[in-house]
C-alpha atoms as a PDB file:
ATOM      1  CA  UNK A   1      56.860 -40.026  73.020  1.00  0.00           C
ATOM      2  CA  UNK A   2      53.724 -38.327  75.207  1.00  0.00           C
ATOM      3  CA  UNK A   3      51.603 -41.115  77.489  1.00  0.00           C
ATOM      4  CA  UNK A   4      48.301 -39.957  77.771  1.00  0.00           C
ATOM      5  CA  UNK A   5      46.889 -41.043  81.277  1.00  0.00           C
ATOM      6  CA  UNK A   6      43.238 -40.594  82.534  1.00  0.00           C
ATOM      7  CA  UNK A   7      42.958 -40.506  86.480  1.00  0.00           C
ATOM      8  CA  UNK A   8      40.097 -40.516  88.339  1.00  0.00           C
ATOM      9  CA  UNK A   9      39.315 -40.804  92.395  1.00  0.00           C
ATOM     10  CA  UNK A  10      36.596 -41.382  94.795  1.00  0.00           C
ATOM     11  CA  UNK A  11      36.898 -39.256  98.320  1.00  0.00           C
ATOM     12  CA  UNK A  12      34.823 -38.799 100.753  1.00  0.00           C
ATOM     13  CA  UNK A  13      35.283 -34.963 100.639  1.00  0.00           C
ATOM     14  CA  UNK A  14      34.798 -32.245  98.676  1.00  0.00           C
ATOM     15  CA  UNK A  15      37.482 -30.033  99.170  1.00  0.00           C
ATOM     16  CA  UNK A  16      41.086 -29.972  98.029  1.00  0.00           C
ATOM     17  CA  UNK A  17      41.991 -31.943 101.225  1.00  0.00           C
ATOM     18  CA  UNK A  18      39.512 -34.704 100.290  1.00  0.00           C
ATOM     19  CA  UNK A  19      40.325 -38.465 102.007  1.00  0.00           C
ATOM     20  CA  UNK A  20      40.906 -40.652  98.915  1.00  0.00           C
ATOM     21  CA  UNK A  21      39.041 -43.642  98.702  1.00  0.00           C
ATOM     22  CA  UNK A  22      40.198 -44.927  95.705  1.00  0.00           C
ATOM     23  CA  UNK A  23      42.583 -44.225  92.525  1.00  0.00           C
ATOM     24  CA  UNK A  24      42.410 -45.305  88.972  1.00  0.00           C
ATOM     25  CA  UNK A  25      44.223 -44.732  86.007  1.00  0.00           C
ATOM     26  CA  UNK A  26      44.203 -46.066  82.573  1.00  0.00           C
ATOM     27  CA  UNK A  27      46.548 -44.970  79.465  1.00  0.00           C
ATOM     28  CA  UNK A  28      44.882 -44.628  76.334  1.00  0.00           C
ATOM     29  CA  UNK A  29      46.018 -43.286  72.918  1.00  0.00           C
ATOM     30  CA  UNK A  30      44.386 -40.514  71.989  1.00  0.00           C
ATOM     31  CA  UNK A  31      44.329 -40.490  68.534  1.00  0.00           C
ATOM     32  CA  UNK A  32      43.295 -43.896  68.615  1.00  0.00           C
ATOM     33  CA  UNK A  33      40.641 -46.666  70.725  1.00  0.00           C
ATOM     34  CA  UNK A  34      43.107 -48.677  72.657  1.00  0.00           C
ATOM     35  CA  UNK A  35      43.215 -48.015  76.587  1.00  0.00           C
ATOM     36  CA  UNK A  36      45.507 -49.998  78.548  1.00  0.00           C
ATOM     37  CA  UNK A  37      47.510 -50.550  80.830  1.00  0.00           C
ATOM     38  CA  UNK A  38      45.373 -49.655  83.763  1.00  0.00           C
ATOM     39  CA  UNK A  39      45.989 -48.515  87.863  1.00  0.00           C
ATOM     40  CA  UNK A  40      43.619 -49.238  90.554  1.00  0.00           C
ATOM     41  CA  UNK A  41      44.303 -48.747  94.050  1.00  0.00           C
ATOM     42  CA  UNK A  42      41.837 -48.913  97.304  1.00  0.00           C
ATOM     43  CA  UNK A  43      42.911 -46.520  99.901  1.00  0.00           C
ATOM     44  CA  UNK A  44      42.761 -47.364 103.285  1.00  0.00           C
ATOM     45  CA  UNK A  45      40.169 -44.456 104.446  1.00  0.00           C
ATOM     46  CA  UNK A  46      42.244 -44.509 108.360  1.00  0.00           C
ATOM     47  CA  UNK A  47      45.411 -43.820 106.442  1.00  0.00           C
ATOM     48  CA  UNK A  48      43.691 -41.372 104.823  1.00  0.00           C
ATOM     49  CA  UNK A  49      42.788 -39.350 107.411  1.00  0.00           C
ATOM     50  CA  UNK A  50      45.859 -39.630 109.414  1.00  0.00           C
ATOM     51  CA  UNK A  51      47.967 -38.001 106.631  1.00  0.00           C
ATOM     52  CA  UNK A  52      46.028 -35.405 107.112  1.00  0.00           C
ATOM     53  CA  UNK A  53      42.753 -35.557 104.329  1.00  0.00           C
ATOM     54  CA  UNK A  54      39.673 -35.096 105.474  1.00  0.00           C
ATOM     55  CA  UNK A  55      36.274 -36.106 105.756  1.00  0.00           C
ATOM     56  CA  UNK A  56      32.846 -34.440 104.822  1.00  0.00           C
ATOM     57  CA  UNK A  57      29.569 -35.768 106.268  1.00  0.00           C
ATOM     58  CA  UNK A  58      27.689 -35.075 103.372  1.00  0.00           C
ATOM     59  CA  UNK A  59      29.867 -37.242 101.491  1.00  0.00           C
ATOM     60  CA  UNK A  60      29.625 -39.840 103.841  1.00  0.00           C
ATOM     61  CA  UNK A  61      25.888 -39.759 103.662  1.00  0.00           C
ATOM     62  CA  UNK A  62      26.027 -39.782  99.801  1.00  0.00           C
ATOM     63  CA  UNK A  63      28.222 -42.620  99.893  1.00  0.00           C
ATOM     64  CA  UNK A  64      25.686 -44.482 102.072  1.00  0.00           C
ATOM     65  CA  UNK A  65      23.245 -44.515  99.189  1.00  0.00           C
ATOM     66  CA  UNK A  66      25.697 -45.674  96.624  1.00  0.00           C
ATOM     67  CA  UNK A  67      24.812 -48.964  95.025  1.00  0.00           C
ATOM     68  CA  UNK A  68      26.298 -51.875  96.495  1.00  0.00           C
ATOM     69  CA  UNK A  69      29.040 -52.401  94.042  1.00  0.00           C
ATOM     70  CA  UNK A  70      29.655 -48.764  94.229  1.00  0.00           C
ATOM     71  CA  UNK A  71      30.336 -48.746  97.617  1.00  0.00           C
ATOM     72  CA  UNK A  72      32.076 -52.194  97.513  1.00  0.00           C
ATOM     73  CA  UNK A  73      34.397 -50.779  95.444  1.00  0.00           C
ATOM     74  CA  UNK A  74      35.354 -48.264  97.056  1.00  0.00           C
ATOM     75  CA  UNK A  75      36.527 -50.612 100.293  1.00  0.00           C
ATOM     76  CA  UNK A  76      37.635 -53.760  98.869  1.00  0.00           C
ATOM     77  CA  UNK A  77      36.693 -56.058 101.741  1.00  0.00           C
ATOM     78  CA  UNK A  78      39.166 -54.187 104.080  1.00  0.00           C
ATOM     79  CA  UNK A  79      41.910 -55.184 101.486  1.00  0.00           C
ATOM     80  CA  UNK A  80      43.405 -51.472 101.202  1.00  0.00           C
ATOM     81  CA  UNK A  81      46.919 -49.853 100.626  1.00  0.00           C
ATOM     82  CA  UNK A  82      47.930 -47.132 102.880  1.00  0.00           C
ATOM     83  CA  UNK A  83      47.809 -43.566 101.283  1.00  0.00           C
ATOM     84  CA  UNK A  84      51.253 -43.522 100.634  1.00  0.00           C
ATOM     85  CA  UNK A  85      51.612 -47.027  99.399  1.00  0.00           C
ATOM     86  CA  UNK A  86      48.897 -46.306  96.667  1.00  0.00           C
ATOM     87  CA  UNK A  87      50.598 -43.042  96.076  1.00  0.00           C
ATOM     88  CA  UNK A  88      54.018 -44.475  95.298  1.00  0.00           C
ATOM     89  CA  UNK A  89      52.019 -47.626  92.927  1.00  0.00           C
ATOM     90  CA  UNK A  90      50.740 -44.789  90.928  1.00  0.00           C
ATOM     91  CA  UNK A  91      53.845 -42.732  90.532  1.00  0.00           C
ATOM     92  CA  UNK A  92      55.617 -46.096  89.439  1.00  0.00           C
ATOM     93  CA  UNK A  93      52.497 -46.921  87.213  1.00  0.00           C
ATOM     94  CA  UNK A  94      53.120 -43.291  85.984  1.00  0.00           C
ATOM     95  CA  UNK A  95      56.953 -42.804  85.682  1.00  0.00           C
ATOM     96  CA  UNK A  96      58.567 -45.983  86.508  1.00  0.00           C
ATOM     97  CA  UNK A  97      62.090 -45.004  88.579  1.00  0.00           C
ATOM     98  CA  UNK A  98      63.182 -42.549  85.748  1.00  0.00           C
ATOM     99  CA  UNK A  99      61.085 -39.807  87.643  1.00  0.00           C
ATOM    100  CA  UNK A 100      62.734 -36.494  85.659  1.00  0.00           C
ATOM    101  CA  UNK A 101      62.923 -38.209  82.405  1.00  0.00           C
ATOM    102  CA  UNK A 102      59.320 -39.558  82.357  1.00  0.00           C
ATOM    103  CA  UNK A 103      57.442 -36.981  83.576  1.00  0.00           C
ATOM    104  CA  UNK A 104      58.446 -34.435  80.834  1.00  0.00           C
ATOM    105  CA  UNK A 105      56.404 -36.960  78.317  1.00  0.00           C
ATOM    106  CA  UNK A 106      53.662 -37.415  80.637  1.00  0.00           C
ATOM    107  CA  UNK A 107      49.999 -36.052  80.196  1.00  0.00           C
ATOM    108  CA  UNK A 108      47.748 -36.366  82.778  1.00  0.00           C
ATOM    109  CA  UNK A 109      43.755 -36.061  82.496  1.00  0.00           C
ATOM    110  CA  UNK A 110      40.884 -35.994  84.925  1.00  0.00           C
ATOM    111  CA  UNK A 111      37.032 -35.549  84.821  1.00  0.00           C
ATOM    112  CA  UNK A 112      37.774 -31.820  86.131  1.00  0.00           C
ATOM    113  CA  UNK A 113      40.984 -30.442  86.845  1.00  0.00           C
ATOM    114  CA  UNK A 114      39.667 -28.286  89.647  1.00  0.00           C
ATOM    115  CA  UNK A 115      39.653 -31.458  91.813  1.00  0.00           C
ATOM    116  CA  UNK A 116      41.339 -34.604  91.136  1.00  0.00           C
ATOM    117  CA  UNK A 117      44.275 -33.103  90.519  1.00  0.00           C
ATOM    118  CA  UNK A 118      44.372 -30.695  93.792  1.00  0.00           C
ATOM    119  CA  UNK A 119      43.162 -33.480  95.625  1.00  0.00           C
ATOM    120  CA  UNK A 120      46.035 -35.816  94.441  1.00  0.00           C
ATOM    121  CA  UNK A 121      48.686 -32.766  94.919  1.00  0.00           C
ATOM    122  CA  UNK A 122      47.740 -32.131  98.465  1.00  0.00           C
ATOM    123  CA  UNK A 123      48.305 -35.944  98.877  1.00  0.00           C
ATOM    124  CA  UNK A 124      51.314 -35.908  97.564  1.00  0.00           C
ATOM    125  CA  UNK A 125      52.741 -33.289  99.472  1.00  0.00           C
ATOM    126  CA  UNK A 126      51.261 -34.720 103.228  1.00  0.00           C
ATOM    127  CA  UNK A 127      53.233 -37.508 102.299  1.00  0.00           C
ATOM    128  CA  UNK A 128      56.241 -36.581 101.438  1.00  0.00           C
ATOM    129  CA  UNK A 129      56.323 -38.025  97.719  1.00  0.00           C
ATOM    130  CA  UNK A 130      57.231 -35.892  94.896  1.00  0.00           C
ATOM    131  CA  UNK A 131      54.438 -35.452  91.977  1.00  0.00           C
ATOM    132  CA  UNK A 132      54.717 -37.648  89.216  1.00  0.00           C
ATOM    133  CA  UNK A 133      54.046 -35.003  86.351  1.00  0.00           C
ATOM    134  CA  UNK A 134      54.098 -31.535  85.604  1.00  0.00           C
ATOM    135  CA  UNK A 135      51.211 -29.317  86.716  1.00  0.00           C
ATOM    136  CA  UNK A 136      51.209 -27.617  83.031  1.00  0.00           C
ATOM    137  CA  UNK A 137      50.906 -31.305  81.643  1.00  0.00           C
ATOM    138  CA  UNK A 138      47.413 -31.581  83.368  1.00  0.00           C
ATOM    139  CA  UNK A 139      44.305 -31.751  81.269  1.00  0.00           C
ATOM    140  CA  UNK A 140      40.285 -31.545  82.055  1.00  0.00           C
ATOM    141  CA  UNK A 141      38.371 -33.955  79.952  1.00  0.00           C
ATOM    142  CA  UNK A 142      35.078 -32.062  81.353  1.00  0.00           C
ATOM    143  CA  UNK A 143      36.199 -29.131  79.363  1.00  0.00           C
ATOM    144  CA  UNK A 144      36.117 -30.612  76.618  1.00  0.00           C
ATOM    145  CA  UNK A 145      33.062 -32.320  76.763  1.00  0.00           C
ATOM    146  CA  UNK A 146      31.238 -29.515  78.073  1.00  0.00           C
ATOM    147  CA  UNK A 147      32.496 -27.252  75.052  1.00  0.00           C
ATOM    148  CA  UNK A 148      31.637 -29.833  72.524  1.00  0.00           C
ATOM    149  CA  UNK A 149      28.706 -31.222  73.480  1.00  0.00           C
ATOM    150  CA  UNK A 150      27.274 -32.314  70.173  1.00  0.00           C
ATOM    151  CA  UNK A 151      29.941 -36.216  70.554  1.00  0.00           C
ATOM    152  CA  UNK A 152      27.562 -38.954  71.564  1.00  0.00           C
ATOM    153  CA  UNK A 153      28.934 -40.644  74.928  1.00  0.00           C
ATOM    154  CA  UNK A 154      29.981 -44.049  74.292  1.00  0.00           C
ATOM    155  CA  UNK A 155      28.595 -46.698  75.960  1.00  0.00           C
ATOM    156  CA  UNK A 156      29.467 -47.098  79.786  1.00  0.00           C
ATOM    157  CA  UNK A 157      31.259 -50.246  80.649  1.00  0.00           C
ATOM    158  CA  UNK A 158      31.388 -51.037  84.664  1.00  0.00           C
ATOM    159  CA  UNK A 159      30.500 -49.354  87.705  1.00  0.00           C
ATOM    160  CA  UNK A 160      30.128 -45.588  88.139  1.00  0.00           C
ATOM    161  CA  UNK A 161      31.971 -44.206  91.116  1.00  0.00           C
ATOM    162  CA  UNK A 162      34.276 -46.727  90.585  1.00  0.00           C
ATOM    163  CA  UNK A 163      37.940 -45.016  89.941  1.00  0.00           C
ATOM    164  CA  UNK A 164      39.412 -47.202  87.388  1.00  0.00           C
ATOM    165  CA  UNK A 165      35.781 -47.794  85.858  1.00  0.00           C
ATOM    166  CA  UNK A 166      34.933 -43.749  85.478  1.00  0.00           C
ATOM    167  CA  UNK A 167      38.535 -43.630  84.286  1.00  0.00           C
ATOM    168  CA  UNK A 168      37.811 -45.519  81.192  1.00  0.00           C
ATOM    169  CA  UNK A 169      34.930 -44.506  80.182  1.00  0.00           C
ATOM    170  CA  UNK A 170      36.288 -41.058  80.650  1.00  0.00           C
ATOM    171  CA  UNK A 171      39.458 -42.091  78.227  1.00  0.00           C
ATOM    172  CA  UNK A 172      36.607 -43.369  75.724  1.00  0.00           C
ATOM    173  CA  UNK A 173      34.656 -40.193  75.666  1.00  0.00           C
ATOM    174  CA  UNK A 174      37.516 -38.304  75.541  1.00  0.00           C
ATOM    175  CA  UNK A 175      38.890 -40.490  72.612  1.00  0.00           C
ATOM    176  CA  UNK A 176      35.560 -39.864  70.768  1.00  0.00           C
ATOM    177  CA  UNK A 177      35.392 -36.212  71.341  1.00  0.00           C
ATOM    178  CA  UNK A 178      38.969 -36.083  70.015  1.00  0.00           C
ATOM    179  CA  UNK A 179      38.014 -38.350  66.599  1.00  0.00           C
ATOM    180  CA  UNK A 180      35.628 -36.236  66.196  1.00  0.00           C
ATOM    181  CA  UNK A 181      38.045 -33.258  66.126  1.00  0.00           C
ATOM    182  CA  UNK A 182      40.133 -35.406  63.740  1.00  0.00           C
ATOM    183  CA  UNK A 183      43.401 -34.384  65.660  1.00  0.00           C
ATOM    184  CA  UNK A 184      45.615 -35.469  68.718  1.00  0.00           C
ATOM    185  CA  UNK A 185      45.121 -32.463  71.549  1.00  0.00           C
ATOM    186  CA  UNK A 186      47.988 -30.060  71.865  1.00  0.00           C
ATOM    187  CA  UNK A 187      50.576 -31.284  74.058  1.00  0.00           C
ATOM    188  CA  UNK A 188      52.066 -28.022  74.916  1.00  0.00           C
ATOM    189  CA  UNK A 189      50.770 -25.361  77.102  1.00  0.00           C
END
């Protein structure tokens, strides 16, 4: 049976070597409303960097005029896995220990595949920890939105720039562009 996951992450970078702030994940149906279980990990920003991600100042500086909850997402009071520790939550969130077998059944979907995903791969590789699904399982929910614009966006629960918040909402939207459609995505590529 597929397992439809939306991810979503907060950096402070742009590029594919990005610093992850934050990860969140939520499983939804897609042929259907319900969205749980969910993932949320705070990154410590030091480990971070020291795996090797990186930093951009303009990020930074956006960052700084994030509202408050934004931004206090985003560090959790100094409560914050390592890099790899949040890595290896969400590959158990996403797989569990059966790491072959799961991963086949696995589809993965982001706000724009031309950067979570790198982002999350390059992350994945500094630290040593093998990928928890198959790059031809990865979807872009902005795609789809963007090429059928005319599907009102639900109502926004939560934060924005929050991981597991955007995550959500970006399951919902999804969900609704996909009613709309009247069919469940292909699952093949």
């Amino acid at each position: 049976m597929k397992r439809h996951v939306m991810i979503d992450i907060e950096t402070m970078g742009k590029g594919p070597r990005a610093a992850i702030l934050a990860i969140g994940a939520v499983e939804f149906d897609p042929v259907g409303t319900s969205r749980n279980p969910s993932f949320y990990r705070v990154v410590s920003l030091a480990s971070s960097v020291a795996a090797g991600l990186e930093m951009d100042a303009e990020t930074v500086i956006w960052w700084m005029g994030q509202p408050d909850a934004a931004r206090a997402a985003a560090s959790a009071g100094g409560r914050n896995d390592s890099l790899e520790s949040a890595l290896r939550s969400l590959s158990a969130f996403l797989v569990g220990d059966a790491l072959s077998d799961e991963k086949e059944d696995l589809i993965v979907w982001s706000n724009g595949a031309s950067f979570d995903f790198p982002v999350l791969s390059e992350a994945f590789r500094l630290c040593g920890i093998e990928k928890p699904w198959h790059y031809w399982n990865e979807r872009c929910h902005r795609t789809l939105r963007k090429t059928i614009p005319c599907v009102a966006e639900p109502a926004r629960s939560g934060e924005k720039h929050n991981a597991l918040d955007d995550a959500a909402h970006q399951a919902a939207s999804l969900q609704a562009i996909l009613a709309t459609l009247g069919r469940e995505p292909a699952l093949a590529a």
